[in-house]
Structure formats: C-alpha cells, structure tokens
PDB file of N, CA and C in Angstrom:
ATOM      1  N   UNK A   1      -5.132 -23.008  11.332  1.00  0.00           N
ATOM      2  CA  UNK A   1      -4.571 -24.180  10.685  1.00  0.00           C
ATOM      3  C   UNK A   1      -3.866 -23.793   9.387  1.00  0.00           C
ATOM      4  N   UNK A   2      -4.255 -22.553   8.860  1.00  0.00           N
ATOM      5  CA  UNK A   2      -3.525 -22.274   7.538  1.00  0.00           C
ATOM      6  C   UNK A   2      -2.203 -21.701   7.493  1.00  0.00           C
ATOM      7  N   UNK A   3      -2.186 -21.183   8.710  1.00  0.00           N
ATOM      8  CA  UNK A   3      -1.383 -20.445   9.393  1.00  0.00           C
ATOM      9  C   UNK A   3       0.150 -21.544   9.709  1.00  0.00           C
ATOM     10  N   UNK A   4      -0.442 -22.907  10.267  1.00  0.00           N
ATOM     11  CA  UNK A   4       0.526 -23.704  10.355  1.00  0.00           C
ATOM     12  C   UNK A   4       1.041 -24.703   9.084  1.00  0.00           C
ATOM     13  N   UNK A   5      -0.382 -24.285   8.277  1.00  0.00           N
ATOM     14  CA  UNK A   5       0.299 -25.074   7.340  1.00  0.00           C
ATOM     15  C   UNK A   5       1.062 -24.605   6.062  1.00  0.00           C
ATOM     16  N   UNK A   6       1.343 -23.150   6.238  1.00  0.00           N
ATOM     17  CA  UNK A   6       2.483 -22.412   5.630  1.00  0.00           C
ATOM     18  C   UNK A   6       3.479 -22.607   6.262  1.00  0.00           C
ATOM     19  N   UNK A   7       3.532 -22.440   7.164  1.00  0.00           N
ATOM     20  CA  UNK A   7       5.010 -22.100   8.578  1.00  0.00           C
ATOM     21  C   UNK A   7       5.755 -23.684   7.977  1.00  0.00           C
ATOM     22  N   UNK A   8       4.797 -24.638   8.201  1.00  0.00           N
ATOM     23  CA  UNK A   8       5.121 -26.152   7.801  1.00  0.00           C
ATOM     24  C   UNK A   8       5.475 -26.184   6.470  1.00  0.00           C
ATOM     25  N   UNK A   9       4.649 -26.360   5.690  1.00  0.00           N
ATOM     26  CA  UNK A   9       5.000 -26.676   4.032  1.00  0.00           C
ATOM     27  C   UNK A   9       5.262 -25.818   3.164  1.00  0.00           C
ATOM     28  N   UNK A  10       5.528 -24.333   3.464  1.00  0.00           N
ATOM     29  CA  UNK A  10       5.986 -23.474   2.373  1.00  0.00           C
ATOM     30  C   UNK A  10       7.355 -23.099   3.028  1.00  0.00           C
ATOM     31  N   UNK A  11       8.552 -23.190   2.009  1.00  0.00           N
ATOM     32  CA  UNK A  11      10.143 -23.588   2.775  1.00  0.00           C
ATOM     33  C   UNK A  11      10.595 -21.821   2.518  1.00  0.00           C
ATOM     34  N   UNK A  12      11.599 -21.461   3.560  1.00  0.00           N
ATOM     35  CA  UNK A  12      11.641 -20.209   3.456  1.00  0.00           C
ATOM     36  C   UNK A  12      12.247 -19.513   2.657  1.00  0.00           C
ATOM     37  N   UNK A  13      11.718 -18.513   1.646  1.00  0.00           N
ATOM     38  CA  UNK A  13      13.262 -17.951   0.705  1.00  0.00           C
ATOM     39  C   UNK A  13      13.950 -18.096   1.177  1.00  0.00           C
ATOM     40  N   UNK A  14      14.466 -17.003   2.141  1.00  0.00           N
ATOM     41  CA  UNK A  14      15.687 -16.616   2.383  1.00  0.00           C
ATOM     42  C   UNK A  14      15.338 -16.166   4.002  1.00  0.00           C
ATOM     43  N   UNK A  15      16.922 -16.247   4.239  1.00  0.00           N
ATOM     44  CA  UNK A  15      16.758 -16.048   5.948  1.00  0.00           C
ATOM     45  C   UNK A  15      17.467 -14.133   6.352  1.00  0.00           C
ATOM     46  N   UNK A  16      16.631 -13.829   6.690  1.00  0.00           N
ATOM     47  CA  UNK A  16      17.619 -12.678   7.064  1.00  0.00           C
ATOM     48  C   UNK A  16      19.072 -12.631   7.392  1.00  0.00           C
ATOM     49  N   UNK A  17      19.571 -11.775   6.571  1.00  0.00           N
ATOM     50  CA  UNK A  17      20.863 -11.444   7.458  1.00  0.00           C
ATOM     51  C   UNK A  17      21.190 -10.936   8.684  1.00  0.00           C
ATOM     52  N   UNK A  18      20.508  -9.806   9.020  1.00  0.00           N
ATOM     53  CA  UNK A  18      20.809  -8.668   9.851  1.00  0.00           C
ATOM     54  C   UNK A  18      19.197  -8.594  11.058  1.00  0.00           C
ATOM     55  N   UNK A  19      18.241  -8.349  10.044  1.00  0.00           N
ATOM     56  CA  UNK A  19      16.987  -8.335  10.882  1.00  0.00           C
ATOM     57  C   UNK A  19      15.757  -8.728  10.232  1.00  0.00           C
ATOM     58  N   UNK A  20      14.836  -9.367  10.673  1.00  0.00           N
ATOM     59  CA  UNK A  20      13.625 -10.044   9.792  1.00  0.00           C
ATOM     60  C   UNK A  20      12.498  -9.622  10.947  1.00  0.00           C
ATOM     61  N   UNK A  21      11.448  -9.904  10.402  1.00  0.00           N
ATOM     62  CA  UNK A  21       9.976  -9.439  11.020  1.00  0.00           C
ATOM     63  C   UNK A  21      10.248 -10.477  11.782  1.00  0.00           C
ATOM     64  N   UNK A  22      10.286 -10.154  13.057  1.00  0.00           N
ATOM     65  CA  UNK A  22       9.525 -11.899  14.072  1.00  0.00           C
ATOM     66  C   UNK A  22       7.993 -12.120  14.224  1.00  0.00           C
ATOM     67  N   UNK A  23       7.948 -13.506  13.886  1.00  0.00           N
ATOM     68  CA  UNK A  23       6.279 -14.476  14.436  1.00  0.00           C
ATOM     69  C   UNK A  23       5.966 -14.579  13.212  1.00  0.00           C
ATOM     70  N   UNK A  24       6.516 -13.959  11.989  1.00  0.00           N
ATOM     71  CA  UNK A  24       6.052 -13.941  10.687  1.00  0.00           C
ATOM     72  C   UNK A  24       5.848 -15.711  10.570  1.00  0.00           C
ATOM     73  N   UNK A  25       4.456 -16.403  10.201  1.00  0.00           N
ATOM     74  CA  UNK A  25       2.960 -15.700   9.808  1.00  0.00           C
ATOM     75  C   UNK A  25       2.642 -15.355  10.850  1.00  0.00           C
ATOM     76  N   UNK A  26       2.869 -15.774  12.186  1.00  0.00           N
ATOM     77  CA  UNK A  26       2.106 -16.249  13.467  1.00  0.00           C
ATOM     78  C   UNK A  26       1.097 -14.671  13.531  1.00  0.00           C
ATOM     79  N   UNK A  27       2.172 -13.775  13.927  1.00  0.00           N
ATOM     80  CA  UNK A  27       1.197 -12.608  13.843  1.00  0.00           C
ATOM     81  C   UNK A  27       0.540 -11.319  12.995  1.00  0.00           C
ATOM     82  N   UNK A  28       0.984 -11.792  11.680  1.00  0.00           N
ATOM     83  CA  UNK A  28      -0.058 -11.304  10.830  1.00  0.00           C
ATOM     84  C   UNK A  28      -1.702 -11.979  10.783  1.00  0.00           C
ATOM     85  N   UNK A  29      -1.474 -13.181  10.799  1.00  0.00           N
ATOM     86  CA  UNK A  29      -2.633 -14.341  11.060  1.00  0.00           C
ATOM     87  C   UNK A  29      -3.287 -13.921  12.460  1.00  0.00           C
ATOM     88  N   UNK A  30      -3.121 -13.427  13.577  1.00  0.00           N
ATOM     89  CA  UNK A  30      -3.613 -13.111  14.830  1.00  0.00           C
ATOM     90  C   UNK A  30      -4.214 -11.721  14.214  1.00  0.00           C
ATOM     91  N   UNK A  31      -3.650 -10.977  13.464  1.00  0.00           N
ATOM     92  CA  UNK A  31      -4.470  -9.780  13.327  1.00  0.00           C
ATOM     93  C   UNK A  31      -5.056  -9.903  12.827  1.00  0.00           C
ATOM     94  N   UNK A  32      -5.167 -10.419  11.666  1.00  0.00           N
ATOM     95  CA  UNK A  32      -6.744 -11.107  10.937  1.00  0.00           C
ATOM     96  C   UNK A  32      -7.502 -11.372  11.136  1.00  0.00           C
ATOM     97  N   UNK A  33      -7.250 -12.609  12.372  1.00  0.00           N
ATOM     98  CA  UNK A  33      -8.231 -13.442  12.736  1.00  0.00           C
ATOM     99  C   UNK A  33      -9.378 -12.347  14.014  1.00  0.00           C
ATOM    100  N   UNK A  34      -8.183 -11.054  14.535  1.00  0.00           N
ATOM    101  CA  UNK A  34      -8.903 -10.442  15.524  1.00  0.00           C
ATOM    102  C   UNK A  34      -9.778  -9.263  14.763  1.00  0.00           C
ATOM    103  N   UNK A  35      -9.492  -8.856  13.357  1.00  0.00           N
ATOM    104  CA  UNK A  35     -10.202  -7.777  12.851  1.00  0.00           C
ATOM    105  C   UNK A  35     -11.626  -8.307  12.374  1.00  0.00           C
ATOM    106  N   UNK A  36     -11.349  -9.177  11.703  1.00  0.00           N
ATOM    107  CA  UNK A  36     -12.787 -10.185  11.547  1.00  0.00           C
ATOM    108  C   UNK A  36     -13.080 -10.413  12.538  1.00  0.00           C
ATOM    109  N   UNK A  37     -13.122 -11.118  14.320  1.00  0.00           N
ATOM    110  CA  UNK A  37     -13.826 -10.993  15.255  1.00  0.00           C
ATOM    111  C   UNK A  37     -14.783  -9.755  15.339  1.00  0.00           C
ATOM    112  N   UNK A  38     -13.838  -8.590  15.264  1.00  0.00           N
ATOM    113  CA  UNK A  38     -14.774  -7.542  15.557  1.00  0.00           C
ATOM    114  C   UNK A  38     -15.394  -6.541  14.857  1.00  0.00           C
ATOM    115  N   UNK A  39     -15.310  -7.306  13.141  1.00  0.00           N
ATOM    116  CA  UNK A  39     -16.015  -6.779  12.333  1.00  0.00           C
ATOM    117  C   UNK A  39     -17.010  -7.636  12.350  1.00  0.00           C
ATOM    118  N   UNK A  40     -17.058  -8.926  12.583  1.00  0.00           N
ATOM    119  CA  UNK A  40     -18.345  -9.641  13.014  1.00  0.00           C
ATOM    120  C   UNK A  40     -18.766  -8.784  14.283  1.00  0.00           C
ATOM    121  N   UNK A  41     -18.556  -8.529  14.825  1.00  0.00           N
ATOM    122  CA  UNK A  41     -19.635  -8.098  16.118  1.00  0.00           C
ATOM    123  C   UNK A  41     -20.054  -6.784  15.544  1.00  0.00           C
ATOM    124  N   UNK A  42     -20.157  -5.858  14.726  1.00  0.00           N
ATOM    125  CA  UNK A  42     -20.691  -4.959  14.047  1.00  0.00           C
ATOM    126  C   UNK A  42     -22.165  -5.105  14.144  1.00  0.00           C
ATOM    127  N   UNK A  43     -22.816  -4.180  13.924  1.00  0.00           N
ATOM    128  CA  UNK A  43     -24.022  -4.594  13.742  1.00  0.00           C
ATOM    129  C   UNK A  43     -23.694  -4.176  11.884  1.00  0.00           C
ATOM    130  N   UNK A  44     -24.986  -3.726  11.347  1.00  0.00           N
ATOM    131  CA  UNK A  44     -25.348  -3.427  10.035  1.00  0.00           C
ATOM    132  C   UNK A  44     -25.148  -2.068   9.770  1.00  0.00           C
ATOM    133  N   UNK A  45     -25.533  -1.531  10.821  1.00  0.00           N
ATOM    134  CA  UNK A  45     -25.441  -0.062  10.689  1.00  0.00           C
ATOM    135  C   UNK A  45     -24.247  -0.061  10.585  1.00  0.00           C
ATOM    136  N   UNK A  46     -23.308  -0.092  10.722  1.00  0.00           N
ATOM    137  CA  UNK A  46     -21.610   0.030  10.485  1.00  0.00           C
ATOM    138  C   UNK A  46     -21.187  -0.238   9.481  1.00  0.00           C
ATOM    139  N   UNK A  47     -21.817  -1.429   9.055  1.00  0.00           N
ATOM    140  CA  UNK A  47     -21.509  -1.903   7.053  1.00  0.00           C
ATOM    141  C   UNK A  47     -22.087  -0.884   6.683  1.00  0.00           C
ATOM    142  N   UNK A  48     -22.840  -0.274   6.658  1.00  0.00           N
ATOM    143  CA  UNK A  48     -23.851   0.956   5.601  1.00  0.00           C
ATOM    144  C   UNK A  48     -22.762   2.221   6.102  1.00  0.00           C
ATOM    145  N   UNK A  49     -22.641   2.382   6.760  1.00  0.00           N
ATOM    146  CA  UNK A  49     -21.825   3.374   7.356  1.00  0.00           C
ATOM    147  C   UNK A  49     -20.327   3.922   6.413  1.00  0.00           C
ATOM    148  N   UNK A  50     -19.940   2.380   6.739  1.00  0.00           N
ATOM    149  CA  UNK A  50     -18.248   2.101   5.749  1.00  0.00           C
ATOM    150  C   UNK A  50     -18.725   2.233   3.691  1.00  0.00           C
ATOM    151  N   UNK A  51     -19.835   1.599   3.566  1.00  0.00           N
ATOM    152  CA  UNK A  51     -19.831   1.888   2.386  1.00  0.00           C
ATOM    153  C   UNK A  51     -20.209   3.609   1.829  1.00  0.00           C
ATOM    154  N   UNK A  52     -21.084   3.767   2.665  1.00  0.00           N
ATOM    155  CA  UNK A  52     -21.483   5.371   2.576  1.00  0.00           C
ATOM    156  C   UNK A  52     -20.023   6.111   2.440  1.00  0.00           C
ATOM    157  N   UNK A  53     -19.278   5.823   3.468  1.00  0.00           N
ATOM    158  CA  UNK A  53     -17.729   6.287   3.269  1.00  0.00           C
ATOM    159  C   UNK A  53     -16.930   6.174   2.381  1.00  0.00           C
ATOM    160  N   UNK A  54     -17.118   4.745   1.854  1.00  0.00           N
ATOM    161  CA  UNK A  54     -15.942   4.221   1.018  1.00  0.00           C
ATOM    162  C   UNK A  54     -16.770   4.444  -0.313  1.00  0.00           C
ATOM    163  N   UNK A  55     -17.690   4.512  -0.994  1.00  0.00           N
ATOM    164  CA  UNK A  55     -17.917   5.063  -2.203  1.00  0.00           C
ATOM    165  C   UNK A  55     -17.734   6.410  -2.803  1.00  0.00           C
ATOM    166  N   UNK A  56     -17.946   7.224  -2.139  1.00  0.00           N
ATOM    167  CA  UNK A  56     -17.458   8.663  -2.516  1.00  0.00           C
ATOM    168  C   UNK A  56     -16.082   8.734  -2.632  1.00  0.00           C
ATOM    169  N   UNK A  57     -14.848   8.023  -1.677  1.00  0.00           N
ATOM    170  CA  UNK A  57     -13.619   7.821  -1.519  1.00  0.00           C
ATOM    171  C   UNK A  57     -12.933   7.336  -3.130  1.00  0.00           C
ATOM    172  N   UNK A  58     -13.804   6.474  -3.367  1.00  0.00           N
ATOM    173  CA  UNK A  58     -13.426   5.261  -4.418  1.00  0.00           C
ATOM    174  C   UNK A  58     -13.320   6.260  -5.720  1.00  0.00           C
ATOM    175  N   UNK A  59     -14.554   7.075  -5.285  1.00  0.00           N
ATOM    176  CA  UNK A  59     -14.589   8.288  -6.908  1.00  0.00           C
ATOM    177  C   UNK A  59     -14.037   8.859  -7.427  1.00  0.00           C
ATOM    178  N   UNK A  60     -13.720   9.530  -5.817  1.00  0.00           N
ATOM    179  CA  UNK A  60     -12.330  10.569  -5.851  1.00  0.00           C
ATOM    180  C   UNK A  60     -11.360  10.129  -6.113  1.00  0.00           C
ATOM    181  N   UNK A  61     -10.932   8.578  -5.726  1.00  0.00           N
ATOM    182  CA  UNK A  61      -9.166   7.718  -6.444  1.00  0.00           C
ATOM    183  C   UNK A  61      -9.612   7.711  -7.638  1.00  0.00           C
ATOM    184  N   UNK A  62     -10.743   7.077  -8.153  1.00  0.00           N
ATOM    185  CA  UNK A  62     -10.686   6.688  -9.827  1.00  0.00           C
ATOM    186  C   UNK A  62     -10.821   8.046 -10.789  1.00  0.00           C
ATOM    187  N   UNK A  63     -11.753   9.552  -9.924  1.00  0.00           N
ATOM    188  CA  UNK A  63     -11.950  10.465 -11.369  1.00  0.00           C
ATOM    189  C   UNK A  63     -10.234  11.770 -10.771  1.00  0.00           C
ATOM    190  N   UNK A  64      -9.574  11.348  -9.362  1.00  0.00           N
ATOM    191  CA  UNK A  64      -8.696  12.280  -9.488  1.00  0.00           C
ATOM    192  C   UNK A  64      -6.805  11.916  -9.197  1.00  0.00           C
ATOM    193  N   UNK A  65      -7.157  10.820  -7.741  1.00  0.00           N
ATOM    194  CA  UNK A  65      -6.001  10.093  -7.486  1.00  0.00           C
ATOM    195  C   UNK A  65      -4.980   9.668  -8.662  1.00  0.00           C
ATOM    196  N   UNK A  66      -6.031   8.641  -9.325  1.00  0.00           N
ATOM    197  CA  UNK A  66      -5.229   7.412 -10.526  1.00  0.00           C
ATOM    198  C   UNK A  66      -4.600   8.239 -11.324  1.00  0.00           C
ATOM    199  N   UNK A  67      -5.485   9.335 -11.574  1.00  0.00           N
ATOM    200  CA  UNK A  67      -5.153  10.136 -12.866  1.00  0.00           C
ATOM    201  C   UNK A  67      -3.545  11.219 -12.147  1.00  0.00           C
ATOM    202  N   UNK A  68      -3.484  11.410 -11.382  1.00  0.00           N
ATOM    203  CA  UNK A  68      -2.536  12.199 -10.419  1.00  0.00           C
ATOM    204  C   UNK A  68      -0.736  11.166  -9.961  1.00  0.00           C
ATOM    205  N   UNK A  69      -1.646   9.997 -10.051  1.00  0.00           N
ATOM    206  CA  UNK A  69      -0.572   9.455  -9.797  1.00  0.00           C
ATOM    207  C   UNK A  69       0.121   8.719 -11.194  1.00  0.00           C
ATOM    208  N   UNK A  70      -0.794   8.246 -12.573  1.00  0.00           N
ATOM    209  CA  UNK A  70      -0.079   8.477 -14.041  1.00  0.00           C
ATOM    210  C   UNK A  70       0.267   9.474 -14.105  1.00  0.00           C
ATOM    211  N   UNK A  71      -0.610  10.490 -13.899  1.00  0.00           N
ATOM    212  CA  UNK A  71       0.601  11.624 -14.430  1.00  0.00           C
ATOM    213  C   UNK A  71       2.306  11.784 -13.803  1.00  0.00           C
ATOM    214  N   UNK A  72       2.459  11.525 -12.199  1.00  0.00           N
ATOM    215  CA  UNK A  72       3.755  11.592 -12.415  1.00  0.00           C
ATOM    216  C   UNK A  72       4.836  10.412 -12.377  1.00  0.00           C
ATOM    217  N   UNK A  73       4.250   9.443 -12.812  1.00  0.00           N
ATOM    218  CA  UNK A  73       4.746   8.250 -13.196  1.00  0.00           C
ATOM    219  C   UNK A  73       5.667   9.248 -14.530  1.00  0.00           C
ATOM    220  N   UNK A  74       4.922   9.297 -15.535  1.00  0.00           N
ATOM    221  CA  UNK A  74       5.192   9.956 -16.726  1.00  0.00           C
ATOM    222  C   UNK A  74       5.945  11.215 -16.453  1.00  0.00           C
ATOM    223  N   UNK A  75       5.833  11.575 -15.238  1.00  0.00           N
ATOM    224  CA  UNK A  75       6.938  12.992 -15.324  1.00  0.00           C
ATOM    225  C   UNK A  75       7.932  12.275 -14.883  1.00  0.00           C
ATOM    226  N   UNK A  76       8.308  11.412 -14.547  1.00  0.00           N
ATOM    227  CA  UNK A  76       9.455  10.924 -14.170  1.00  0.00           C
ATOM    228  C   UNK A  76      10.228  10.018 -14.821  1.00  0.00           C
ATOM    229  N   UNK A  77       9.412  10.203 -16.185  1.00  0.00           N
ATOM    230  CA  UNK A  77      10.330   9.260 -17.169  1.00  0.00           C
ATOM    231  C   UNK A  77      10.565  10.356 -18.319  1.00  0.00           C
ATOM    232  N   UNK A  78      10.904  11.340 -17.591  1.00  0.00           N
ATOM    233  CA  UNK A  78      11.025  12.551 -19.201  1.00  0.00           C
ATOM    234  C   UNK A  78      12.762  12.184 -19.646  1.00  0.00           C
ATOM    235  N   UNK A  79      12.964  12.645 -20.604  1.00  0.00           N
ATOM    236  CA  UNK A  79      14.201  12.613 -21.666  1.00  0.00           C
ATOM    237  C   UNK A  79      15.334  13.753 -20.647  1.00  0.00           C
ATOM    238  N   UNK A  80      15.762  12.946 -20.753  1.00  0.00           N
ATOM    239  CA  UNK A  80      17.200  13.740 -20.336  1.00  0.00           C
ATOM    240  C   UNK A  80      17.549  15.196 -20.987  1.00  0.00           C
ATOM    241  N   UNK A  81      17.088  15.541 -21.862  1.00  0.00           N
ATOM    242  CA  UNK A  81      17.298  17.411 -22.769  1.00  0.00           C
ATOM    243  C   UNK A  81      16.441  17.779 -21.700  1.00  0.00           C
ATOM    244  N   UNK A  82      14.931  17.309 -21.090  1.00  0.00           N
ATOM    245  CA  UNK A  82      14.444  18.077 -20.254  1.00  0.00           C
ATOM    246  C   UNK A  82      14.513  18.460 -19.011  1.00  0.00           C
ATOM    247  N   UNK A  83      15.662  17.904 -18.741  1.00  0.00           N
ATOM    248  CA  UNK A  83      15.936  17.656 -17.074  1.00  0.00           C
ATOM    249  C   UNK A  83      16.754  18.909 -16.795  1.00  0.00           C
ATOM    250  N   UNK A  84      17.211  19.543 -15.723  1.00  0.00           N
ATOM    251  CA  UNK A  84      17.938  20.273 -15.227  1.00  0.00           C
ATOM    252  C   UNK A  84      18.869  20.197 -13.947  1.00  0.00           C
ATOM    253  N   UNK A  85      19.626  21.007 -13.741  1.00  0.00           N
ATOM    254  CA  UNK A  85      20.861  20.693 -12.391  1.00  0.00           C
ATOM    255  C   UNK A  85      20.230  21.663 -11.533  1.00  0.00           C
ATOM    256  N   UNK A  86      20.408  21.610 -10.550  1.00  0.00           N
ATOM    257  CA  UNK A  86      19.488  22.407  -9.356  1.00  0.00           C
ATOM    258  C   UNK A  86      20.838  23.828  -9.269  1.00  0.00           C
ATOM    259  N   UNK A  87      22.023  24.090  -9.371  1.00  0.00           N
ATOM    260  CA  UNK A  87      22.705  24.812  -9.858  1.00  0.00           C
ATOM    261  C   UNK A  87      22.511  25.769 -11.313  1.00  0.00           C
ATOM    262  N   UNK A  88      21.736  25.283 -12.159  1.00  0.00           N
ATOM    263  CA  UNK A  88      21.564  25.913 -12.451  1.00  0.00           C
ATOM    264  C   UNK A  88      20.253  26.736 -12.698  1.00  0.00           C
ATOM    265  N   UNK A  89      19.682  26.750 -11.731  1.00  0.00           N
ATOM    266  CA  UNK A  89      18.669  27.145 -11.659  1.00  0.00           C
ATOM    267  C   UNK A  89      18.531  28.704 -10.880  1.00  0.00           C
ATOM    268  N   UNK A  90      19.849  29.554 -10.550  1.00  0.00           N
ATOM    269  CA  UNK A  90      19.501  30.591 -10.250  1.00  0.00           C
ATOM    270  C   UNK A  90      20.307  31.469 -11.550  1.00  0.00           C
ATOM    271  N   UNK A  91      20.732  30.982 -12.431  1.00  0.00           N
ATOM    272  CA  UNK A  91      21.033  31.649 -13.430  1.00  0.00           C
ATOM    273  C   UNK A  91      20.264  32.193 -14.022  1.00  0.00           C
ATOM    274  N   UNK A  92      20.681  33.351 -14.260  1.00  0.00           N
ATOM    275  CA  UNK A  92      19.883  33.938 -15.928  1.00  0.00           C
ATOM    276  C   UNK A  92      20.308  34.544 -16.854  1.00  0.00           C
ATOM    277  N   UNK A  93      19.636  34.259 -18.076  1.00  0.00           N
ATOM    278  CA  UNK A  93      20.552  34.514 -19.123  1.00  0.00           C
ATOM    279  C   UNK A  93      21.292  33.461 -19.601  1.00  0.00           C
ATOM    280  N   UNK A  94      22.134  33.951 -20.869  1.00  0.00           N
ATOM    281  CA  UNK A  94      23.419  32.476 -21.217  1.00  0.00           C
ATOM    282  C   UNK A  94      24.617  32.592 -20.518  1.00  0.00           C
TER     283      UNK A  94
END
C-alpha cells in the first residue's frame, strides 16, 4: 500500500529522456518485501551468525576504511604547485 501510495501522491521529477529504470517503485518494493520474507524465516542462529560477521567488519571500516577513504578525499584536493603532467614524469633533471 505504500508502494501505491507514492506511485499515486508523490508527482514525478522528471521523466526520462532517453532511458529510466522500469516498475520504479513497483520493483524495488517487491524486493523488500521478498528479503524480509526470508529473513523472517531465519531461524536465530543466522541473526547471531550475521552479527558475529558484521561486528568485526564494522571495526575494520571505522579503525581502517573511514580513515583510508579521508585520506584520499584530501589527496584529491591538493594545490595545484603539487600536481604534475604525466609527461613529465620520465624526465630528469631540469
């Protein structure tokens, strides 16, 4: 029902020009609704399972990922004196 009541009352930006996702919500909403089916049929052992997994995961993004991915945020905003031409890079000398 939520599903129709976007499609219904939320009006569309914009329409594609060329090519757009088709069924958009219809079948993002079907995959949802089918991953929760069969994460309900899980038993418990499977929740303990995923967290056992996903906490060690989480550690490694927050004590090495995050820090990996600021850093080259920041290399990619360096000053133009530091930059170089890929030409000149087999030179040596002046």
């Amino acid at each position: 029902m939520g599903t129709a009541g976007i499609a219904v009352f939320l009006p569309q930006q914009r329409a594609p020009k060329v090519w757009g996702v088709p069924l958009v919500p219809w079948l993002p909403s079907l995959s949802i609704a089918t991953n929760l089916f069969l994460m309900g049929s899980l038993g418990s052992e499977a929740f303990i399972r995923f967290g056992v997994c996903t906490i060690p995961m989480l550690v490694y993004y927050v004590l090495f990922g995050l820090h990996a991915t600021n850093d080259m945020a920041h290399q990619q905003q360096k000053p133009e004196s530091l930059k170089f031409d890929d030409g000149e890079m087999g030179k040596t000398g002046p």
